[in-house]
C-alpha atoms as a PDB file:
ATOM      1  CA  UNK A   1      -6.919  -6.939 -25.761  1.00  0.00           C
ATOM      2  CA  UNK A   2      -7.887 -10.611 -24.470  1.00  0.00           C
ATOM      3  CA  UNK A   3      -6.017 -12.542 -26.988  1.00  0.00           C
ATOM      4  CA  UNK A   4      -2.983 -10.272 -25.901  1.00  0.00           C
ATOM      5  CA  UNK A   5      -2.538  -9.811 -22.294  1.00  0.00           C
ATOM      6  CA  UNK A   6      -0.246 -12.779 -21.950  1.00  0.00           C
ATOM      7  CA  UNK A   7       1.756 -11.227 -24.673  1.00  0.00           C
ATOM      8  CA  UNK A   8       5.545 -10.060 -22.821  1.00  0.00           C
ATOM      9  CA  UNK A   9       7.539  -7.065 -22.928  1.00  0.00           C
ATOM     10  CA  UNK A  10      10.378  -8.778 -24.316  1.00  0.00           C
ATOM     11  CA  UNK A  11       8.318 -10.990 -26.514  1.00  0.00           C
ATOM     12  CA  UNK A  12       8.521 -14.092 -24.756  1.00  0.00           C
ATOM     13  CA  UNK A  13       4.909 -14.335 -24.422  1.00  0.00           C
ATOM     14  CA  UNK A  14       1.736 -15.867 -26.473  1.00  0.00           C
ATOM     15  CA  UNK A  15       0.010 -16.443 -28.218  1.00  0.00           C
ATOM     16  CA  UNK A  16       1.721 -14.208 -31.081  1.00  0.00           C
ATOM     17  CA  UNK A  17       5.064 -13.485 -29.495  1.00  0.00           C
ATOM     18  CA  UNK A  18       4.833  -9.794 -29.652  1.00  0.00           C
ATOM     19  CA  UNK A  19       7.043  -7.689 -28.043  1.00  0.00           C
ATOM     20  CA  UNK A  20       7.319  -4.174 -26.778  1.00  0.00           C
ATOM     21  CA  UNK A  21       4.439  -1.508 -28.609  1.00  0.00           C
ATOM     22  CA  UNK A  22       3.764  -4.651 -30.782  1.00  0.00           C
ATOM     23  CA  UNK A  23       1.492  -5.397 -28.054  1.00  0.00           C
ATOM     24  CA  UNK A  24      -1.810  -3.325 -27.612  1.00  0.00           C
ATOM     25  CA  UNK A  25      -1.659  -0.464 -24.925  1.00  0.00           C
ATOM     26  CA  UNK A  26      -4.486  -1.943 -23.311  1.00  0.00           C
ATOM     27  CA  UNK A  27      -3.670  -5.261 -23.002  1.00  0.00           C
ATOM     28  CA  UNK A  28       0.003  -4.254 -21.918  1.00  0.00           C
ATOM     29  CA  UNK A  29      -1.895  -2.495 -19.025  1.00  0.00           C
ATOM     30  CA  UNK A  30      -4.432  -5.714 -18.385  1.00  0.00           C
ATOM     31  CA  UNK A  31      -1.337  -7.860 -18.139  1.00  0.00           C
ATOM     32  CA  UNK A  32      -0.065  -5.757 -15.703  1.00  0.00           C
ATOM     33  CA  UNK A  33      -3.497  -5.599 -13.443  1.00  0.00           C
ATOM     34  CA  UNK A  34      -4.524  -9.308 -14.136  1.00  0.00           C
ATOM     35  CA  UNK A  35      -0.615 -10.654 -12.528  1.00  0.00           C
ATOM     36  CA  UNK A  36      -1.321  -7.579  -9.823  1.00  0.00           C
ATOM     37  CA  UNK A  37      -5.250  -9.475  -8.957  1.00  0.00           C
ATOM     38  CA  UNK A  38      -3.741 -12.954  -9.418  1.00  0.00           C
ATOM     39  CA  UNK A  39      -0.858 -12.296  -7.272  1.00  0.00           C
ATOM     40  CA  UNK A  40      -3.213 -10.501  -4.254  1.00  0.00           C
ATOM     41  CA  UNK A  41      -6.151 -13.100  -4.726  1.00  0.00           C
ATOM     42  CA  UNK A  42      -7.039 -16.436  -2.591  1.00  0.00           C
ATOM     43  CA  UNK A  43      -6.830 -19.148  -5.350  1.00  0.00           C
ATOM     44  CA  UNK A  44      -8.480 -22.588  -4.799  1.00  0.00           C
ATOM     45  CA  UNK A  45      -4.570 -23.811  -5.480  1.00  0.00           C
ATOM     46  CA  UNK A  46      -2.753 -21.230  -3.218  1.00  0.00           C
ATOM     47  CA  UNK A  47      -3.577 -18.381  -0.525  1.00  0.00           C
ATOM     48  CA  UNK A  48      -3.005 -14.179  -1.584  1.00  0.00           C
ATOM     49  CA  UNK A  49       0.428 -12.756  -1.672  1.00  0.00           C
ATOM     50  CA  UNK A  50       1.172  -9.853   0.733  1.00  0.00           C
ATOM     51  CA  UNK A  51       0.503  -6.506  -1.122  1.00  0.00           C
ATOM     52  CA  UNK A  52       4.125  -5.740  -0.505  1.00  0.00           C
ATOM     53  CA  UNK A  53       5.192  -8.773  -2.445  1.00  0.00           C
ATOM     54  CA  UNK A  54       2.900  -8.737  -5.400  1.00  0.00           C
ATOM     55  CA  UNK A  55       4.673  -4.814  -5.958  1.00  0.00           C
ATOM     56  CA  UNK A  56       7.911  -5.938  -5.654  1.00  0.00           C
ATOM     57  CA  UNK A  57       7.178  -8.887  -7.957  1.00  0.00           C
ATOM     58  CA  UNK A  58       5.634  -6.429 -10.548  1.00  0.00           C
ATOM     59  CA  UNK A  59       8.553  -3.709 -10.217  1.00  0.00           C
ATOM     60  CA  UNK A  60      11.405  -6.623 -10.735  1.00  0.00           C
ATOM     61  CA  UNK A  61       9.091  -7.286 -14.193  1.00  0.00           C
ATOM     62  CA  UNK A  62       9.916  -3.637 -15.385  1.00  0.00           C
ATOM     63  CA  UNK A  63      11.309  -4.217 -19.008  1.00  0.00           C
ATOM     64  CA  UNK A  64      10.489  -8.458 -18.989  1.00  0.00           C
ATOM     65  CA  UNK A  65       6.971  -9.354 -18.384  1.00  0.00           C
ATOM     66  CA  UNK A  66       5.676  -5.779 -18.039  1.00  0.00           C
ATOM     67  CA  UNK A  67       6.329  -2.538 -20.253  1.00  0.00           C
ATOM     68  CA  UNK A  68       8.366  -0.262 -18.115  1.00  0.00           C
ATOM     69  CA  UNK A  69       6.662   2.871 -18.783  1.00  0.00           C
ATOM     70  CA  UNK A  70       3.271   1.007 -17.010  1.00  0.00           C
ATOM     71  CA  UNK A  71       5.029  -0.092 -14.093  1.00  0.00           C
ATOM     72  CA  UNK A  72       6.215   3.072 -13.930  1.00  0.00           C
ATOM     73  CA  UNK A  73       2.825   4.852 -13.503  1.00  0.00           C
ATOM     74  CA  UNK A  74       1.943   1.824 -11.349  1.00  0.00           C
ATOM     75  CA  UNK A  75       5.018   2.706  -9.061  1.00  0.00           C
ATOM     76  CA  UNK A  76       3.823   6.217  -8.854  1.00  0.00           C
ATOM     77  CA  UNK A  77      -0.048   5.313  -7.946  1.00  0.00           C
ATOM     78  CA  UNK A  78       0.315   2.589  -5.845  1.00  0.00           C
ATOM     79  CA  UNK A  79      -0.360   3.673  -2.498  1.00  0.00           C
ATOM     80  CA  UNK A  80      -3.610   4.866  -4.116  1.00  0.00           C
ATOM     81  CA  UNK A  81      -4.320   1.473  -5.861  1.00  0.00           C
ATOM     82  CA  UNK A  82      -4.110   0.037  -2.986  1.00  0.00           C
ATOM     83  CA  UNK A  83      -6.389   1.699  -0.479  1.00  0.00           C
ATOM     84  CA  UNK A  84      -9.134   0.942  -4.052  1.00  0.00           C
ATOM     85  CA  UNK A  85      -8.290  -2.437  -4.013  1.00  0.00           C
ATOM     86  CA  UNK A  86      -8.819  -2.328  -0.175  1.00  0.00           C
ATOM     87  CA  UNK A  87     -12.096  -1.179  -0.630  1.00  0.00           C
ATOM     88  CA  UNK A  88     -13.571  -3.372  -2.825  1.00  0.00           C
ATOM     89  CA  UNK A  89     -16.140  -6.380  -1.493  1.00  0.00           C
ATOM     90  CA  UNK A  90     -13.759  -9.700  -1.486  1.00  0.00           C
ATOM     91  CA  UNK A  91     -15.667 -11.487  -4.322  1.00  0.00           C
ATOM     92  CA  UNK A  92     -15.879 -15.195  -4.379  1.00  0.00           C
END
């Protein structure tokens, strides 16, 4: 799953260059929560994106970055995701 979750949809990732259910179901779903995290996170480099953003950033991915089928379950539990994500103590 590590070496794989910068792996793309369409295969324009790495390290391999996999594409589509080349790449591990659980890195395909890692890929999707570690851009989600980055996105939503204070970096040393750059301050969070708005929520609202981050989703719209992973929903135009559908098909490119992301396997559609997982943004499509993301789409669906979102709201939920969110009040989680909400929840958790900001780490640092």
């Amino acid at each position: 799953m590590v070496r794989s979750h910068h792996e793309r949809w369409d295969g324009s990732g790495y390290p391999d260059a996999l594409a589509g259910e080349q790449i591990p179901i659980a890195a395909r779903i890692f890929a999707l929560v570690d851009a989600m995290d980055a996105m939503t996170t204070d970096r040393p480099y750059r301050r969070a994106r708005p929520w609202e953003e981050a989703t719209d950033e992973i929903l135009a991915q559908a098909g490119k970055q992301f396997d559609p089928h997982i943004v499509a379950t993301f789409a669906q539990r979102e709201a939920r995701m969110r009040r989680i994500a909400e929840e958790l103590p900001e780490t640092g």
